[in-house]
Protein backbone atom coordinates (compact mmCIF):
# COMPACT_ATOMS: atom_id res chain seq x y z
CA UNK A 1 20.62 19.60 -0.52
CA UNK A 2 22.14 16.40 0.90
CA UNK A 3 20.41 15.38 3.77
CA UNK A 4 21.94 12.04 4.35
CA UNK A 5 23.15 12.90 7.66
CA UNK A 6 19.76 12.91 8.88
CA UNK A 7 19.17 9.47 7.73
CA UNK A 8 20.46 7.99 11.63
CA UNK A 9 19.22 11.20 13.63
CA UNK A 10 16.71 10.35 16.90
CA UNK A 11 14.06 11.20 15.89
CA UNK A 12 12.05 8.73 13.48
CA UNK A 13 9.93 11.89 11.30
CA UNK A 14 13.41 13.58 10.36
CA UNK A 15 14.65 10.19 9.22
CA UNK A 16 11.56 9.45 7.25
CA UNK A 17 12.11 12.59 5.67
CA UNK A 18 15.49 12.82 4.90
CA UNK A 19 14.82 9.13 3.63
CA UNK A 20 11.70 10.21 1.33
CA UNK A 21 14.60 12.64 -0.44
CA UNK A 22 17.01 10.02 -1.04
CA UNK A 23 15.11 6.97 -2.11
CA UNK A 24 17.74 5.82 -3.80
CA UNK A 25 20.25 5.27 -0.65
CA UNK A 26 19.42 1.56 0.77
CA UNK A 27 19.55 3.18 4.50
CA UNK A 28 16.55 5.63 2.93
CA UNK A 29 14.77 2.49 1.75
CA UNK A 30 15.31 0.28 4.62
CA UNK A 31 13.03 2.86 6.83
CA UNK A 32 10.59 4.03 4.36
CA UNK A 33 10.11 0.21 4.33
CA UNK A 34 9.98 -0.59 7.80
CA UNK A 35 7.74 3.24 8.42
CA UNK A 36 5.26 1.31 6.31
CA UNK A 37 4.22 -1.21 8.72
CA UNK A 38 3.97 1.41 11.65
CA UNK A 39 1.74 4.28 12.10
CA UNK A 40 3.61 7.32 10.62
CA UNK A 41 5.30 10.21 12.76
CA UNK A 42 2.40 12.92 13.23
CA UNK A 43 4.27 15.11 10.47
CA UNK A 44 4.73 12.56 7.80
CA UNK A 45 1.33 11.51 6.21
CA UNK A 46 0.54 7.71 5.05
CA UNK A 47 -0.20 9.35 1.63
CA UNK A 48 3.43 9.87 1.36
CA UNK A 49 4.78 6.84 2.33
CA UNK A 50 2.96 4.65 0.50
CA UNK A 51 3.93 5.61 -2.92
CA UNK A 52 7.54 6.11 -1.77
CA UNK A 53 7.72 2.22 -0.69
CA UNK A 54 6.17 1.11 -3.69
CA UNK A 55 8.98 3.22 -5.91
CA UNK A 56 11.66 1.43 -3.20
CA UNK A 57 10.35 -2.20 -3.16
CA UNK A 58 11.28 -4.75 -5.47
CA UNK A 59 8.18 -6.77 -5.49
CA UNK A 60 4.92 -6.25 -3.87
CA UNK A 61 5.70 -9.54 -1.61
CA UNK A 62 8.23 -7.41 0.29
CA UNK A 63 5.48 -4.65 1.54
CA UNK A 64 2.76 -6.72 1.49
CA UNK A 65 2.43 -7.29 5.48
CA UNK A 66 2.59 -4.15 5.73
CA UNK A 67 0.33 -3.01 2.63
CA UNK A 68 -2.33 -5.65 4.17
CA UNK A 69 -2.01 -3.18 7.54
CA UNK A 70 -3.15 -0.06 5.28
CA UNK A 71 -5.74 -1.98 3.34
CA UNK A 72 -7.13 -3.04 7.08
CA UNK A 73 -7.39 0.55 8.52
CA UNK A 74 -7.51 3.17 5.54
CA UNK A 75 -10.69 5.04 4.65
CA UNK A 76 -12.44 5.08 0.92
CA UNK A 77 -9.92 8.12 0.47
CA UNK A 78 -6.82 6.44 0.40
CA UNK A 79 -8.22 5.14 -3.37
CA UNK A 80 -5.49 6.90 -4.79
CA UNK A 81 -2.71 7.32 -2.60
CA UNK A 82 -3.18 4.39 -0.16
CA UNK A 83 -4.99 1.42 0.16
CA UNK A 84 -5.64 1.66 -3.82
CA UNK A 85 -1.82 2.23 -4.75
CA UNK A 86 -1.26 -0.29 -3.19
CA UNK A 87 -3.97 -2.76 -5.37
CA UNK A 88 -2.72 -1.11 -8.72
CA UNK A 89 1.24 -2.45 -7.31
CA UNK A 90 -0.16 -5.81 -6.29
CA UNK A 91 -2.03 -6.24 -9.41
CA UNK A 92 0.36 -4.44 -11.87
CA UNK A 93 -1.10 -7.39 -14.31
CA UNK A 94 -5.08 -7.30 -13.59
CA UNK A 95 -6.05 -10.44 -12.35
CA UNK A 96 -8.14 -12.31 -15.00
CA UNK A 97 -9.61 -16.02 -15.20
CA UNK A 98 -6.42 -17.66 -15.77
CA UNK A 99 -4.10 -15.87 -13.77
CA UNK A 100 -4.04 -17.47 -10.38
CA UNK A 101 -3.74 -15.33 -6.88
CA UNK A 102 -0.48 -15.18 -5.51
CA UNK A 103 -0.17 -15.87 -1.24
CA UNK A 104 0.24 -11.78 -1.09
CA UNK A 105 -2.71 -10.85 -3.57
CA UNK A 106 -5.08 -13.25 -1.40
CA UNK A 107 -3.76 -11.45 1.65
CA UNK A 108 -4.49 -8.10 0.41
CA UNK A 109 -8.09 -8.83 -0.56
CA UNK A 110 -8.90 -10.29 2.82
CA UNK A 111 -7.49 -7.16 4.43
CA UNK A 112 -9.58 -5.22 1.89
CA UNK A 113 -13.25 -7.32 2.33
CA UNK A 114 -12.50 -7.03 6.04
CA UNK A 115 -12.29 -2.97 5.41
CA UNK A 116 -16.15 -1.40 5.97
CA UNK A 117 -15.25 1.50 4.05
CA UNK A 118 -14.46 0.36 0.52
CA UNK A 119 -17.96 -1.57 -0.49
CA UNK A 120 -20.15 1.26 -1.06
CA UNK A 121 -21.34 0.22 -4.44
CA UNK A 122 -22.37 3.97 -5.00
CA UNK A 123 -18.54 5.03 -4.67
CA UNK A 124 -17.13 4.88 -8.27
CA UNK A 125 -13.97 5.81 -6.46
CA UNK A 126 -13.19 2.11 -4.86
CA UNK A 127 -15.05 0.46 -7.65
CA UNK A 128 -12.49 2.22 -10.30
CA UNK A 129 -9.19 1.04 -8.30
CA UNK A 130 -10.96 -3.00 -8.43
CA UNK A 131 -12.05 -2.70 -12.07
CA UNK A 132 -8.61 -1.72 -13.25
CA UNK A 133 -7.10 -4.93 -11.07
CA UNK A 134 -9.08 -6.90 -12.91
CA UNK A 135 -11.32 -7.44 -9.22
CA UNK A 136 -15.24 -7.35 -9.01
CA UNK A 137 -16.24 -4.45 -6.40
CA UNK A 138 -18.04 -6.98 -4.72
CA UNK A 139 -17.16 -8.27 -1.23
CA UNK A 140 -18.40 -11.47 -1.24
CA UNK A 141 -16.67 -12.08 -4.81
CA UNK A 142 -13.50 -10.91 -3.26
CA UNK A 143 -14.06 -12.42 0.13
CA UNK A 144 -14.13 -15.92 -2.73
CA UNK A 145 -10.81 -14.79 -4.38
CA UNK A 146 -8.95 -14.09 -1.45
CA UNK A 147 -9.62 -18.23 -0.09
C-alpha cells in the first residue's frame, strides 16, 4: 500500500510512519532523520527509529547529534536497538590502536561515559556492543578516548 500521501499529514506519528514504509523517498528520510533528534510520538518507539535512520543516513556524521541525544538518555536495553546500534554504525570499522577517533566517534563516547546505565561491568550486554567496536567497557578508558 502506498502511503505517501501521509508523508505531509498534521500529525507528526502518521508521518513517521508512513515515512518508516517508504525509506527510500527523500521526504521519508528527511523526517525519520529529523524524528531522531526529538523524543518520538507516543506510538512510534525509539527502537524503531533508530535502525530506520541508520538504513537512511549516509554517514554516521549526519545522525550523530542526534545519536549522541540517545546515547545520553537510553537505558542498558537499548544495547541492541538503540544506543548500541548506534556504536556498531559509528564504529562499522572497530576502533583499534592506529585508527584515530573521528570528531563524531569522540562525541558519542562522551555521551555514552556520561550515561549511568551502561558501566555495569556485570552486564555482558553493554560490554558485548564495546568489545565488538573495538572499545574497552571501561568508563574511564572511554572517558580517555573520547578527549
Amino acid at each position: 500500500m502506498d502511503l505517501r500521501d501521509l508523508l505531509s499529514d498534521p500529525d507528526p506519528a502518521v508521518r513517521l510512519r508512513a515515512a518508516l514504509v517508504h525509506d527510500d523517498d527523500p521526504r521519508s528520510q528527511q523526517l525519520i532523520l529529523a524524528a531522531l533528534a526529538e523524543p518520538p510520538p507516543p506510538s512510534l518507539h525509539q527502537f524503531e527509529l533508530v535502525p530506520a535512520a541508520i538504513r537512511v543516513a549516509p554517514d554516521f556524521d549526519t545522525i550523530a547529534t542526534a545519536a549522541c541525544e540517545v546515547a545520553r538518555q537510553d537505558g542498558w536495553t537499548g544495547f541492541d536497538d538503540g544506543w548500541g546500534a548506534l556504536v556498531r554504525f559509528a564504529f562499522a570499522e572497530p576502533h583499534g590502536p592506529r585508527r584515530p577517533l573521528t570528531d563524531s566517534q569522540r562525541a558519542l563516547l562522551r555521551a555514552l561515559v556520561i550515561n549511568d546505565q551502561l558501566w555495569d561491568p556485570k552486564n555482558g550486554n553493554c560490554g558485548l556492543v564495546f568489545k565488538e567496536a573495538g572499545l574497552p567497557h571501561d568508563r574511564d578508558a572511554c572517558r580517555q578516548l573520547a578527549q
